[in-house]
Structure formats: C-alpha cells, structure tokens
C-alpha atoms as a PDB file:
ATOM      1  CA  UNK A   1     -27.904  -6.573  -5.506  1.00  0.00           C
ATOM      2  CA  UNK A   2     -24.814  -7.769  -4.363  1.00  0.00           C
ATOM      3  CA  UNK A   3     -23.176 -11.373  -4.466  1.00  0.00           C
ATOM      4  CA  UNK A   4     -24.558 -12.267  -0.808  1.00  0.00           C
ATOM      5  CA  UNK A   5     -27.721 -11.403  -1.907  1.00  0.00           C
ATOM      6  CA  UNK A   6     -28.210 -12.834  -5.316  1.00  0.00           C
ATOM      7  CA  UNK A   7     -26.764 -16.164  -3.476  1.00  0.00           C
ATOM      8  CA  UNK A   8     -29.734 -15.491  -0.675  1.00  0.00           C
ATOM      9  CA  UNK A   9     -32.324 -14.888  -3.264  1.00  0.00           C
ATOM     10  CA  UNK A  10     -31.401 -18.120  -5.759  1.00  0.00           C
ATOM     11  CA  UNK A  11     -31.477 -20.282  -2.342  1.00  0.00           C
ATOM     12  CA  UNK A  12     -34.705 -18.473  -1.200  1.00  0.00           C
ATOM     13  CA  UNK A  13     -36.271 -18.114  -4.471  1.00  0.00           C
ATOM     14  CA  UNK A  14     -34.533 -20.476  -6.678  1.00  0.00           C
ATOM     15  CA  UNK A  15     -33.547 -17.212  -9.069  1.00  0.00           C
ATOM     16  CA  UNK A  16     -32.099 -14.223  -8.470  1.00  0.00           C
ATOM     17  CA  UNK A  17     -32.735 -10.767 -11.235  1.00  0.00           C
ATOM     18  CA  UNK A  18     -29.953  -7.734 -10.350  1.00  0.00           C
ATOM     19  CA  UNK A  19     -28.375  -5.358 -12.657  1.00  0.00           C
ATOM     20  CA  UNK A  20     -24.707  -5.146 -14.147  1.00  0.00           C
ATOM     21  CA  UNK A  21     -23.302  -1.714 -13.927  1.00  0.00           C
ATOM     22  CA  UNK A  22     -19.992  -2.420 -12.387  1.00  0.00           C
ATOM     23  CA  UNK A  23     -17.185  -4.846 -12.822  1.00  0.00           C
ATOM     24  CA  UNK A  24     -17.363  -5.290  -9.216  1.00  0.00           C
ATOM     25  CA  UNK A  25     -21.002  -6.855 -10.286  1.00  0.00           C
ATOM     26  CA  UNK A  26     -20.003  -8.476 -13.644  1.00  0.00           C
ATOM     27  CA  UNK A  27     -17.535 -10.906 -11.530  1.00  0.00           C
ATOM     28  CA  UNK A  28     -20.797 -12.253 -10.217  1.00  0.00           C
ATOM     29  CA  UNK A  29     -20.764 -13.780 -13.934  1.00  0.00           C
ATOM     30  CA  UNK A  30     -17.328 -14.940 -14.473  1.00  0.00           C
ATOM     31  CA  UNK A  31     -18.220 -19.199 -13.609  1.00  0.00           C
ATOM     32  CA  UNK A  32     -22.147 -18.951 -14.115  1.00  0.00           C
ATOM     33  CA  UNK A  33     -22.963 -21.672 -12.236  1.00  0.00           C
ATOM     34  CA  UNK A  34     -26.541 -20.914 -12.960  1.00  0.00           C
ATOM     35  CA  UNK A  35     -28.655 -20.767 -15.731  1.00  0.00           C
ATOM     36  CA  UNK A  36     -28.495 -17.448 -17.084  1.00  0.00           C
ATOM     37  CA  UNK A  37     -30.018 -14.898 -19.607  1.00  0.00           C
ATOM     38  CA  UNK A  38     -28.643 -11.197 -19.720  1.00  0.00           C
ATOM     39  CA  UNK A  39     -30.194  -8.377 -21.747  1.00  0.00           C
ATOM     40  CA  UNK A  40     -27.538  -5.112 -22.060  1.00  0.00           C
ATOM     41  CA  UNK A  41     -30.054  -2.102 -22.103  1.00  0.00           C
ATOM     42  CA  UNK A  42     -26.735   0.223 -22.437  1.00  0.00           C
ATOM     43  CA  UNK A  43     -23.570   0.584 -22.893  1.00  0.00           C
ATOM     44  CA  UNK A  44     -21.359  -1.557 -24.896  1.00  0.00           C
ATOM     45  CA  UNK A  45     -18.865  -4.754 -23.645  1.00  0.00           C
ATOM     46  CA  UNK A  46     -17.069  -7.721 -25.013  1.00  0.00           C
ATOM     47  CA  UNK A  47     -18.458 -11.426 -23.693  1.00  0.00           C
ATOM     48  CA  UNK A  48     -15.963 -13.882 -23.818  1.00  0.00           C
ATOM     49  CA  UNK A  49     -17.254 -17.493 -23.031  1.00  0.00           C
ATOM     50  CA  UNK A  50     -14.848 -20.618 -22.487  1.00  0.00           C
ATOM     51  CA  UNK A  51     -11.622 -19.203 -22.302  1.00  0.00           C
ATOM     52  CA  UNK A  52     -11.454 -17.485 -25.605  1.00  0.00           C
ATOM     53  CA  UNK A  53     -13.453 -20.283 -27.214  1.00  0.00           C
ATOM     54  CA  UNK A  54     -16.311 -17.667 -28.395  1.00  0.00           C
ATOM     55  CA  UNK A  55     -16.264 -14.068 -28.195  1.00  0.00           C
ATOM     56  CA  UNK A  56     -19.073 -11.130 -28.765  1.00  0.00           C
ATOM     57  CA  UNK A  57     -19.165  -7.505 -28.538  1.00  0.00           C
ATOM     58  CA  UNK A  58     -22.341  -6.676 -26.568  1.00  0.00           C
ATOM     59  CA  UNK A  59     -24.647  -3.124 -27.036  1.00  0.00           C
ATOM     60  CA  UNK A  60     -27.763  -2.342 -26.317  1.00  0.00           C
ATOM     61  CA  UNK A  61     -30.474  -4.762 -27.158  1.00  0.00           C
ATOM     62  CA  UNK A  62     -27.926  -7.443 -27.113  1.00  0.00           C
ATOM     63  CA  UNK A  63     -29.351 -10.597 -25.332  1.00  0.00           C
ATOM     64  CA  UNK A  64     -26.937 -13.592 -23.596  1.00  0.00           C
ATOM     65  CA  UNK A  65     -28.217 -16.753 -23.109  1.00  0.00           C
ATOM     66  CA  UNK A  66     -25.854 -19.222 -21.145  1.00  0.00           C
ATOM     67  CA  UNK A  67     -26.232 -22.691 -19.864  1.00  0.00           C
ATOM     68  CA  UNK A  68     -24.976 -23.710 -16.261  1.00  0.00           C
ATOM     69  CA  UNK A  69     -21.420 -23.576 -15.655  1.00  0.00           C
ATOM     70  CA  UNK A  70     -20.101 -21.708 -18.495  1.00  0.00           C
ATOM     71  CA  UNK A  71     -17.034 -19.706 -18.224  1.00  0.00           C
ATOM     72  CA  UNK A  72     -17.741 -16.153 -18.513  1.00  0.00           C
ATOM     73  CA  UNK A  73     -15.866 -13.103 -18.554  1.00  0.00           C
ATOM     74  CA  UNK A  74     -16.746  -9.622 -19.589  1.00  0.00           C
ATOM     75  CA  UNK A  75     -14.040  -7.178 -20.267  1.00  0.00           C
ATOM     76  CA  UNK A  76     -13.948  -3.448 -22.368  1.00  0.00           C
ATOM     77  CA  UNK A  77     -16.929  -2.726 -20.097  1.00  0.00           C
ATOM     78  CA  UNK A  78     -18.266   0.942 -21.031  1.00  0.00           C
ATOM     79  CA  UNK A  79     -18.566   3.476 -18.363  1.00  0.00           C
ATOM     80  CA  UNK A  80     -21.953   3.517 -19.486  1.00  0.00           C
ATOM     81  CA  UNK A  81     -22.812  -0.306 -19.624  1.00  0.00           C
ATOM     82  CA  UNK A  82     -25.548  -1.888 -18.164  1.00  0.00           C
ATOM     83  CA  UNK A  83     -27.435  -4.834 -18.117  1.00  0.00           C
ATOM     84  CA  UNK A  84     -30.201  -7.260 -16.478  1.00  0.00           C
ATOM     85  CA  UNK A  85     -29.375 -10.463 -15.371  1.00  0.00           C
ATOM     86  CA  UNK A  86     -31.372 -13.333 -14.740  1.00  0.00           C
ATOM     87  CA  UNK A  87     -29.959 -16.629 -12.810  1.00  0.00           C
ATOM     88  CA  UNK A  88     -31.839 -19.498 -12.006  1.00  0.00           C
ATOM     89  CA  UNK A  89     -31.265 -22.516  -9.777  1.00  0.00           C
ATOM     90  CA  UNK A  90     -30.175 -26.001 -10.974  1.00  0.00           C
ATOM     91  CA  UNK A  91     -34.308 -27.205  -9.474  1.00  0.00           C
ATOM     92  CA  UNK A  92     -36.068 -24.215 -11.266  1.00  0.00           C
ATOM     93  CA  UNK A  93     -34.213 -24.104 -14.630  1.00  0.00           C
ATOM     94  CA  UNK A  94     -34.877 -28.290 -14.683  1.00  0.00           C
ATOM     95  CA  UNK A  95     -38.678 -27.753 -14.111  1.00  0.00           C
ATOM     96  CA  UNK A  96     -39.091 -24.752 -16.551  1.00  0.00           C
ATOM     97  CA  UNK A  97     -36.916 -26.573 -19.270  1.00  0.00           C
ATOM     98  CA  UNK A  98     -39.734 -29.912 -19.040  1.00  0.00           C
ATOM     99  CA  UNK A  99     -41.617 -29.669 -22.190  1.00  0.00           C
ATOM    100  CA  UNK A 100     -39.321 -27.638 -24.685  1.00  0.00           C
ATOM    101  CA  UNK A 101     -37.926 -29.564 -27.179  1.00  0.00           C
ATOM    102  CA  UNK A 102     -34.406 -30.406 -27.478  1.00  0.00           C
ATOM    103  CA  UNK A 103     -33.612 -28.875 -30.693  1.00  0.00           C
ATOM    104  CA  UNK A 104     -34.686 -25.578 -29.497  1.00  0.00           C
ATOM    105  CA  UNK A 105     -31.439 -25.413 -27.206  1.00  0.00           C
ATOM    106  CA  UNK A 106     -29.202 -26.544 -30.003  1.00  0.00           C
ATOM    107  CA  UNK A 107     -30.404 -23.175 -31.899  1.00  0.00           C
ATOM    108  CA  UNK A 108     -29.874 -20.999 -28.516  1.00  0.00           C
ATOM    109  CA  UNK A 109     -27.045 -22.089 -27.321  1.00  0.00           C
ATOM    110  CA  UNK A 110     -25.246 -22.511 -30.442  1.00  0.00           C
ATOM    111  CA  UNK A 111     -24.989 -18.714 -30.421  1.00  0.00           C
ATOM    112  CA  UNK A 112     -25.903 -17.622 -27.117  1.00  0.00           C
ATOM    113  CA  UNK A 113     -25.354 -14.122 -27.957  1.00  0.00           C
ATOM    114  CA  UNK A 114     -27.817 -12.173 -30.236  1.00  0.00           C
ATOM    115  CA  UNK A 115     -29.000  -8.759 -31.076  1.00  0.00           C
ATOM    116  CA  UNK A 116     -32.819  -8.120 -30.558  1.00  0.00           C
ATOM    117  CA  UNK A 117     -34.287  -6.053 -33.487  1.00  0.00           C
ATOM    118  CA  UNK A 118     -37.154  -4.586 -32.510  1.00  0.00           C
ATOM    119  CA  UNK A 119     -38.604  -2.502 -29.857  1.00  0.00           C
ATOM    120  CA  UNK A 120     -41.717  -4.782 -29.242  1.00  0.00           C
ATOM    121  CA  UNK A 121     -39.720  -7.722 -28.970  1.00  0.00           C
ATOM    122  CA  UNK A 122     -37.630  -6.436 -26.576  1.00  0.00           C
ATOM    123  CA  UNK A 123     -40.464  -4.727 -24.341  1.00  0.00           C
ATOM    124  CA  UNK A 124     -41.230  -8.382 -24.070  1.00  0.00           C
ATOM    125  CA  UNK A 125     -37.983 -10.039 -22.947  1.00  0.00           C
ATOM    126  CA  UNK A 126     -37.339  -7.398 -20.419  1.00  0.00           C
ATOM    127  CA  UNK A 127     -41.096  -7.335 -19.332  1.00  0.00           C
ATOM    128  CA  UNK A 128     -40.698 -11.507 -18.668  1.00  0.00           C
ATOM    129  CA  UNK A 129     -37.208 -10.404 -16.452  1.00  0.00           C
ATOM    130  CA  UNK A 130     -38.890  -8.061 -14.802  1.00  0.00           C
ATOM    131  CA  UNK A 131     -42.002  -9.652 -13.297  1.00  0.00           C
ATOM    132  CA  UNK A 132     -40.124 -12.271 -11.932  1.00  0.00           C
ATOM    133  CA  UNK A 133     -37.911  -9.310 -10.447  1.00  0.00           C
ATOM    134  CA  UNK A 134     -41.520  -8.084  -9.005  1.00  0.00           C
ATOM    135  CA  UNK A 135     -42.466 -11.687  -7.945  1.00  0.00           C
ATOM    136  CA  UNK A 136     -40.059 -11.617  -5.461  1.00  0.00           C
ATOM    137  CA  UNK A 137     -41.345  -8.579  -3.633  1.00  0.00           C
ATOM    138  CA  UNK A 138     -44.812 -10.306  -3.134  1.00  0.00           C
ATOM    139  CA  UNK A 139     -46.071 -12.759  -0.787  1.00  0.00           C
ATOM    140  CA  UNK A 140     -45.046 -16.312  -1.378  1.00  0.00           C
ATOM    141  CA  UNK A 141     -47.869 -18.450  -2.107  1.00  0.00           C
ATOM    142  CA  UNK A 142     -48.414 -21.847  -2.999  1.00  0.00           C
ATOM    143  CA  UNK A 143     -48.029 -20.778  -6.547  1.00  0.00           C
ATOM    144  CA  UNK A 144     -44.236 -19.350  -6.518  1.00  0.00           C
ATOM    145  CA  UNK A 145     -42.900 -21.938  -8.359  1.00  0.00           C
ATOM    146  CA  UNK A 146     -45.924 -22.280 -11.025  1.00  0.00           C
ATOM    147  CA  UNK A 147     -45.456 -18.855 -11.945  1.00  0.00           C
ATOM    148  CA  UNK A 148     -41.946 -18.674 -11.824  1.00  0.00           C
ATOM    149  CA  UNK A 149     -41.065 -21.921 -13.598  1.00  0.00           C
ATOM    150  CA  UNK A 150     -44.321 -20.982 -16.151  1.00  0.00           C
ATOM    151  CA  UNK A 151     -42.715 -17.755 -16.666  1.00  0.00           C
ATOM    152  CA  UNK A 152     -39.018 -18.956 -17.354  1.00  0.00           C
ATOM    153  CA  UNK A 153     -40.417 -21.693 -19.820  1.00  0.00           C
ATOM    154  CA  UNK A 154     -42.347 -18.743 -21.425  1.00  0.00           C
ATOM    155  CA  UNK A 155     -39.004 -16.444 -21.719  1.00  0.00           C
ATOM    156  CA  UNK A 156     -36.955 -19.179 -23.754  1.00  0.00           C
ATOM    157  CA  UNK A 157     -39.939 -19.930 -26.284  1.00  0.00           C
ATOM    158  CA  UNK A 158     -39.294 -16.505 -26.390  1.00  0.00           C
ATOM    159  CA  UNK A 159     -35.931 -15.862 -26.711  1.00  0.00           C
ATOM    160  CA  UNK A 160     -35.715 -19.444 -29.390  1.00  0.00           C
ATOM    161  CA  UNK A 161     -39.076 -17.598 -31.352  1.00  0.00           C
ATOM    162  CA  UNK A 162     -36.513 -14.185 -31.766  1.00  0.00           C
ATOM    163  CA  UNK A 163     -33.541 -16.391 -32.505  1.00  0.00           C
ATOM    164  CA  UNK A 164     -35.114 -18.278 -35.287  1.00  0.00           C
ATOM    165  CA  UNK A 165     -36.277 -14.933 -36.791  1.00  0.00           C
ATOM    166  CA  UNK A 166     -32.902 -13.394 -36.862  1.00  0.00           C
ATOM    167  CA  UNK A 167     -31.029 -16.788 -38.247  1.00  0.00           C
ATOM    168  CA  UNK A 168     -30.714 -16.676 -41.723  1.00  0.00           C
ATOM    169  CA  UNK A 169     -34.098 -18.156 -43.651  1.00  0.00           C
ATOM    170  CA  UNK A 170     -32.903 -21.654 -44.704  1.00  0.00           C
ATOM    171  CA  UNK A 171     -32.651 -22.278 -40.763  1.00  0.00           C
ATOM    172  CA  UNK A 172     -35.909 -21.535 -39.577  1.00  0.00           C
ATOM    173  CA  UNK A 173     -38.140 -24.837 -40.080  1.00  0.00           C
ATOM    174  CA  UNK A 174     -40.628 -26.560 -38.132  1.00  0.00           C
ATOM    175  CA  UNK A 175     -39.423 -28.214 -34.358  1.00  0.00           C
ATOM    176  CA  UNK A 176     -40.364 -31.671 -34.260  1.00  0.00           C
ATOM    177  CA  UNK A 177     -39.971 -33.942 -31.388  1.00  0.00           C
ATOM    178  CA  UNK A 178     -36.931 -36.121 -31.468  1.00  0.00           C
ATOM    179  CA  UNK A 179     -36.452 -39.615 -29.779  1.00  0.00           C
ATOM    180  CA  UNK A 180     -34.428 -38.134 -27.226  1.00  0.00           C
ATOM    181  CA  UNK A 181     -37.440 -35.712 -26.716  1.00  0.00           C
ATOM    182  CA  UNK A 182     -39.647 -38.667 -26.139  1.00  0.00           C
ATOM    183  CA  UNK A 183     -37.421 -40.777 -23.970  1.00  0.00           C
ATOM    184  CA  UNK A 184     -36.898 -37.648 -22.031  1.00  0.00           C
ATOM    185  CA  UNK A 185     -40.471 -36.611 -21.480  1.00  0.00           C
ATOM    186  CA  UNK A 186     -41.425 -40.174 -20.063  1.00  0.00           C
ATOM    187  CA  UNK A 187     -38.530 -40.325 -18.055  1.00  0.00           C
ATOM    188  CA  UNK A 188     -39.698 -37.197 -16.162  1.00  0.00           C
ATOM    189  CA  UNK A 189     -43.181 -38.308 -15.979  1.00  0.00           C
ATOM    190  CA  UNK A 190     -41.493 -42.254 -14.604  1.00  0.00           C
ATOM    191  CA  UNK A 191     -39.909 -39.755 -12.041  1.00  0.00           C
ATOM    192  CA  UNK A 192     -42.943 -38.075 -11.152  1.00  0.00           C
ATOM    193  CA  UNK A 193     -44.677 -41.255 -10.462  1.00  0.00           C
ATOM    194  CA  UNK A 194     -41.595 -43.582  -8.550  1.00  0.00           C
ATOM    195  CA  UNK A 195     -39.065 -41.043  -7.773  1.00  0.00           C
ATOM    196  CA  UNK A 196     -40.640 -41.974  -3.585  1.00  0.00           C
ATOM    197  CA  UNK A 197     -39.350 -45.038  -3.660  1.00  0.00           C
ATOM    198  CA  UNK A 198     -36.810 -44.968  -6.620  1.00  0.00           C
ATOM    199  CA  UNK A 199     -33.864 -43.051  -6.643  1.00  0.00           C
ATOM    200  CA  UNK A 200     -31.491 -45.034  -8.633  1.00  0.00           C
ATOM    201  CA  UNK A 201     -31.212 -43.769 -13.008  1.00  0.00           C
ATOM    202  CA  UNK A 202     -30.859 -48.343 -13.494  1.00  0.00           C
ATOM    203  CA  UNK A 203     -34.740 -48.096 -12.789  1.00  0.00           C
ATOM    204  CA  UNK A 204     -36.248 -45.691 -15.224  1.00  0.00           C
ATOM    205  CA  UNK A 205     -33.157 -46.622 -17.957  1.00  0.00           C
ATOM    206  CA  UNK A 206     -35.352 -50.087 -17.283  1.00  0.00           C
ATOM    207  CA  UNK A 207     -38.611 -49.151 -17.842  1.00  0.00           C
ATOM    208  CA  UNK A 208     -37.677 -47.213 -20.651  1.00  0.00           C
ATOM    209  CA  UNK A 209     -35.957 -50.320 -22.433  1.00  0.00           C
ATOM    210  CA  UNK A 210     -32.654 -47.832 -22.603  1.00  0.00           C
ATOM    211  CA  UNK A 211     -29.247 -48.013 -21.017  1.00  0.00           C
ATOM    212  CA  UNK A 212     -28.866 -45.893 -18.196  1.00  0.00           C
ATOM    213  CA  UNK A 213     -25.470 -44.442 -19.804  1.00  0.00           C
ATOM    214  CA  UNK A 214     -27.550 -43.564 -22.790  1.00  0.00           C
ATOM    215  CA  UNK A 215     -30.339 -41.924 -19.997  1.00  0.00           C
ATOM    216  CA  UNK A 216     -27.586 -39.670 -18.680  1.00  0.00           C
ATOM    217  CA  UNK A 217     -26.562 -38.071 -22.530  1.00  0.00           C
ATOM    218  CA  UNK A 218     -30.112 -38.004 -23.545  1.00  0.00           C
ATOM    219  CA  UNK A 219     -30.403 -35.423 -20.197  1.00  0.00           C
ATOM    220  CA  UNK A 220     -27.616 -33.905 -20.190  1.00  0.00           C
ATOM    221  CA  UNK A 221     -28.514 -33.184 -24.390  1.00  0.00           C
ATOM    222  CA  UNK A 222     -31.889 -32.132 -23.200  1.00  0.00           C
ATOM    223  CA  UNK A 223     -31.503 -29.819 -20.043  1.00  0.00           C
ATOM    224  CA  UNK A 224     -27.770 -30.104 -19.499  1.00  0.00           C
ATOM    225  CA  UNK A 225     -27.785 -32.036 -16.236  1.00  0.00           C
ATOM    226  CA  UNK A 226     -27.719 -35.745 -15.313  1.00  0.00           C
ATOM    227  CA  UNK A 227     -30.418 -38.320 -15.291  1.00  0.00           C
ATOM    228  CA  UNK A 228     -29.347 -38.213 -11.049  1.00  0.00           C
ATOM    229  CA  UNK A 229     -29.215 -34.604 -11.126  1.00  0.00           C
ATOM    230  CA  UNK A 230     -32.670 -35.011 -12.880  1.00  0.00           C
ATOM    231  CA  UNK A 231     -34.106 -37.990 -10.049  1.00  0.00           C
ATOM    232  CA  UNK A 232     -32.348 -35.480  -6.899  1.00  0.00           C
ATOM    233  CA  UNK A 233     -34.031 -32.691  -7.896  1.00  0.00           C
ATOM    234  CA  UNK A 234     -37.476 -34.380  -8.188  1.00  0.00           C
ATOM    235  CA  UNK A 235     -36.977 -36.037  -4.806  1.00  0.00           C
ATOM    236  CA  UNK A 236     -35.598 -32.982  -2.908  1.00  0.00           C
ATOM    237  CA  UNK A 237     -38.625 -30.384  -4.178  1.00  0.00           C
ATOM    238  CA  UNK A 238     -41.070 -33.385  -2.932  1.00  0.00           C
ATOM    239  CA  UNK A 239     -38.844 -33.934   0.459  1.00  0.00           C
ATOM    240  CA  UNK A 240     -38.831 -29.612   1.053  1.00  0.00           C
ATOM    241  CA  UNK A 241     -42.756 -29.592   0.363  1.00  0.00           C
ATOM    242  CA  UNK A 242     -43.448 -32.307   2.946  1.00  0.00           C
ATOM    243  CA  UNK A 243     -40.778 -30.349   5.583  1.00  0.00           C
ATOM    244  CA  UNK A 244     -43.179 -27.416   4.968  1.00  0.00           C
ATOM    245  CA  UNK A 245     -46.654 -28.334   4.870  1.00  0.00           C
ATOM    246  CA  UNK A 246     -47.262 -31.932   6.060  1.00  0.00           C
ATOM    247  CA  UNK A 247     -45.965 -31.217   9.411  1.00  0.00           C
ATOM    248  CA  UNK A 248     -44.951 -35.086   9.303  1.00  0.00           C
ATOM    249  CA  UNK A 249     -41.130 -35.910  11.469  1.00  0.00           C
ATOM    250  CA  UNK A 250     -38.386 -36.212   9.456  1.00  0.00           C
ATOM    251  CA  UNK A 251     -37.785 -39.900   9.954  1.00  0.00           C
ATOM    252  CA  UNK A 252     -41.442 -40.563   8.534  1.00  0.00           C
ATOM    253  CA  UNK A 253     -40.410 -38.450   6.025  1.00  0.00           C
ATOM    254  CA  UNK A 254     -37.653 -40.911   5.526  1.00  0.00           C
ATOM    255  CA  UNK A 255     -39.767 -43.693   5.714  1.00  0.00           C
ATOM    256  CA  UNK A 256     -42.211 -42.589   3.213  1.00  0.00           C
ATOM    257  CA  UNK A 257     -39.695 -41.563   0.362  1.00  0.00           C
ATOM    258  CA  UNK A 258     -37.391 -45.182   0.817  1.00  0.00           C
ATOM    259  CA  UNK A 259     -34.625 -43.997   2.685  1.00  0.00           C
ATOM    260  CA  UNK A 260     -33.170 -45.915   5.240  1.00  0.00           C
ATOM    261  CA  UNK A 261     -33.382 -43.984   7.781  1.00  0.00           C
ATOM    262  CA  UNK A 262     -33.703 -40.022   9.533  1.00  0.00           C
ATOM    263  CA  UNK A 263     -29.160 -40.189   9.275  1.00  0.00           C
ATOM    264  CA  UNK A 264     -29.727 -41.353   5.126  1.00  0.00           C
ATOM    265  CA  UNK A 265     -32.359 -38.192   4.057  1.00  0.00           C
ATOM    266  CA  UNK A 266     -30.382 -35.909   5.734  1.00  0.00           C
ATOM    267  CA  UNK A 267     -27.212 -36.888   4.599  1.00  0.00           C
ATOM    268  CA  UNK A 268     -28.663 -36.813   0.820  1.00  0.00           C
ATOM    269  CA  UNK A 269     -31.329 -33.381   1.985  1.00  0.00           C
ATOM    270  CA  UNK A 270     -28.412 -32.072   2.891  1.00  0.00           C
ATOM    271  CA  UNK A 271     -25.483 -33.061  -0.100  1.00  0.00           C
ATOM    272  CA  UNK A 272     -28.610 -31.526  -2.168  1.00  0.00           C
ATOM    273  CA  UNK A 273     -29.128 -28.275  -0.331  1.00  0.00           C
ATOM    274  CA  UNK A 274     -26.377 -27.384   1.538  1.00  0.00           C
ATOM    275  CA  UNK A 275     -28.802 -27.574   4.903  1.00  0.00           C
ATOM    276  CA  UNK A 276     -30.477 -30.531   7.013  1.00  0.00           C
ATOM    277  CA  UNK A 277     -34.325 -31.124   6.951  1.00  0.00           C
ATOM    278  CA  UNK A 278     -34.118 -29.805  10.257  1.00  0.00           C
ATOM    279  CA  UNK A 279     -32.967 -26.671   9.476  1.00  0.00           C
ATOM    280  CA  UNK A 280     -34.515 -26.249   6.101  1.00  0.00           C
ATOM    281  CA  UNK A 281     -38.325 -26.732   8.300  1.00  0.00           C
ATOM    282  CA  UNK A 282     -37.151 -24.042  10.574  1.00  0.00           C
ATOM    283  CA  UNK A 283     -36.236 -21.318   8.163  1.00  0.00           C
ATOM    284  CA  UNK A 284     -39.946 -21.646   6.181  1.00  0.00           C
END
C-alpha cells in the first residue's frame, strides 16, 4: 500500500493496515500523524522517536505503540525487515480510546516499544491487525465503525495486558479509575447528549463544575486531543451520518445541529474533513 492509498483508506475507512518492507514505505512513518501500532514480524531496525529523545532497536516480535503526531524515524533498516502497521484516524482512535482508563496509556506510552514473548500472545496482536486489514475488503455496513472501533479498543487492552506482564513485578497492580477518568467519561457522555446544539468546551467545563482549561488537560491526559478536538469529532460523525442516511438538505442539517446557517456547517464540515457536506453526500 502506498502513501496515496493509506491516505485514501484512513479518509475512507478511518484506518489504514499496510506493511513496511522498504524505506520508501517507512517514510510513511516519519511525522505519524495518526495513531499508530507496528508489530516487526522480521528483520531488525532502530526506532528513533522525538528527535533522539528515545531510541529502540526493533526485531522480530517487537511491538510500537505511538500516539498522534510523534516524530518517527527508522534507520539501520535490515534488508530483511518487515513489519505491520496500523494507523488510525483522529475520529476512530477518539471513539475506541472511550472507556480505557487513563493510567493504562501512562504504562504504554511510557515505553512505546516492547518485545512480545510468546507465540500465543503474538498470534493475537497480529490476528486483531489483521481482521481489521480483512474488514476493509468487505461490504460496509452499518456496523463498520462498531467493529472497527470495538476491535481497536480490544487491541490496546491487549497490548497494556502484555505490557504489564513484561514490566518488572512491583509495577503491575490493579487500574483504578482516576478523577480525570471520571470527569472524562461524563464529559463524553454530556457530548453525546448536547453536542447538537453545543459546540463550545465553556458548556460541558460548566456542567461538570470544572474549568474549561482544566477540561482541555484532563483530554488531552486521557486520549491526547482537545476537549474541541473531542466536541468536533462528536459533531462531525453525527453531521456525516445525517449527510448519508437521513436524506435531510444540508441547511436543515444546519438548522438541526445549531449552526447558523448552510455557509457556517460547511465552513466547520469542511475545516473538519477537508470536504463540504456537499461533496462528502456525493462520494457515499
């Protein structure tokens, strides 16, 4: 899969699943804009993440875990190296993140690169890579993004189960559910519920009794983007399933989800997605 086409499939799918087995490829991972996990299955190659900041020697079995817009480069790439790579979208990597608990990033991402002992355990991180790689071969339904979102969420209790097993035994203990946690779980259900007519983070720092600048680090602790990034994304996967199905003109459409008018959603549709509601109804 090349770089056109990993683009095509994140915007079509929300992810995109190719192989590394060039450096033509690997440059594909130098800004990883995107949520990403890669699992070497050969070959051997040396990860260096934020400008020198944190370096790893990758072989087989090796497993990278990286949050959105890390700097990435891979260099002493084996002839023989190779590796699957999963990238997800800014909307699917929010909706498969809701529900795991903060603390479980700190231990991933704290060192996103790992070895994976054993053979069962890695049957099942490539087999979770690999359906979604099948997924997108099958007719969409109205199911995609259960299944893919369900099976992303899956893949880091996963990969967060393997990492506590391989950290040393006085830091494996029991996850419990911070305040942050909480705050952040009713935020996203407040969202659910008024993200129509509100768009503004002032409203559900509000209702939650918090300050809105205290909203923004308890998301961007939680699932690394903004309490904004949080309300857009919310808003825009509501605005592209009513462009689909309800077969409703885009300035009711406007009207019904508070904007001001058919110029205001696409301005924001489009500062979101990179297309108008217009467009975006005639490509599904």
């Amino acid at each position: 899969m090349d770089d056109i086409s990993i683009e095509e499939s994140i915007s079509r799918y929300g992810y995109a699943v190719f192989d590394c087995v060039s450096h033509d490829t690997l440059k594909a991972l130098s800004m990883a804009k995107y949520s990403t996990v890669l699992l070497c299955t050969s070959g051997k190659a040396v990860v260096e993440l934020e400008h020198g900041v944190s370096e790893y020697e990758l072989g087989e079995a090796w497993c990278v875990v990286l949050p959105p817009a890390m700097i990435v480069r891979l260099h002493s790439v084996s002839d023989d190296f190779k590796a699957t790579v999963l990238q997800a979208s800014q909307e699917i990597t929010l909706s498969s993140f809701i529900g795991l608990e903060t603390e479980m990033f700190n231990i991933i991402y704290r060192k996103p690169c790992f070895s994976i002992s054993g053979e069962s355990e890695l049957t099942l991180v490539h087999n979770m890579i690999e359906n979604l790689r099948i997924f997108t071969q099958l007719p969409e339904s109205t199911h995609t993004k259960d299944f893919v979102c369900g099976t992303i969420h899956c893949l880091y209790i996963a990969i967060y189960d393997l990492r506590l097993r391989t950290s040393s035994p006085g830091t494996q203990r029991n996850v419990v559910y911070s305040s942050a946690d909480t705050y952040f779980r009713q935020f996203v259900q407040l969202v659910k519920e008024h993200c129509r007519v509100h768009h503004d983070v002032a409203f559900y720092a509000d209702k939650l009794h918090i300050t809105p600048k205290y909203l923004n680090e308890i998301s961007r602790k939680k699932v690394h983007f903004t309490a904004k990034e949080v309300i857009t994304q919310f808003l825009v996967t509501l605005i592209k399933r009513e462009l689909v199905i309800s077969g409703n003109s885009v300035q009711r459409i406007a009207y019904d989800y508070n904007f001001c008018d058919q110029s205001s959603l696409g301005k924001f549709f489009k500062k979101a997605t990179g297309m108008s509601p217009v467009a975006y109804r005639r490509t599904r």
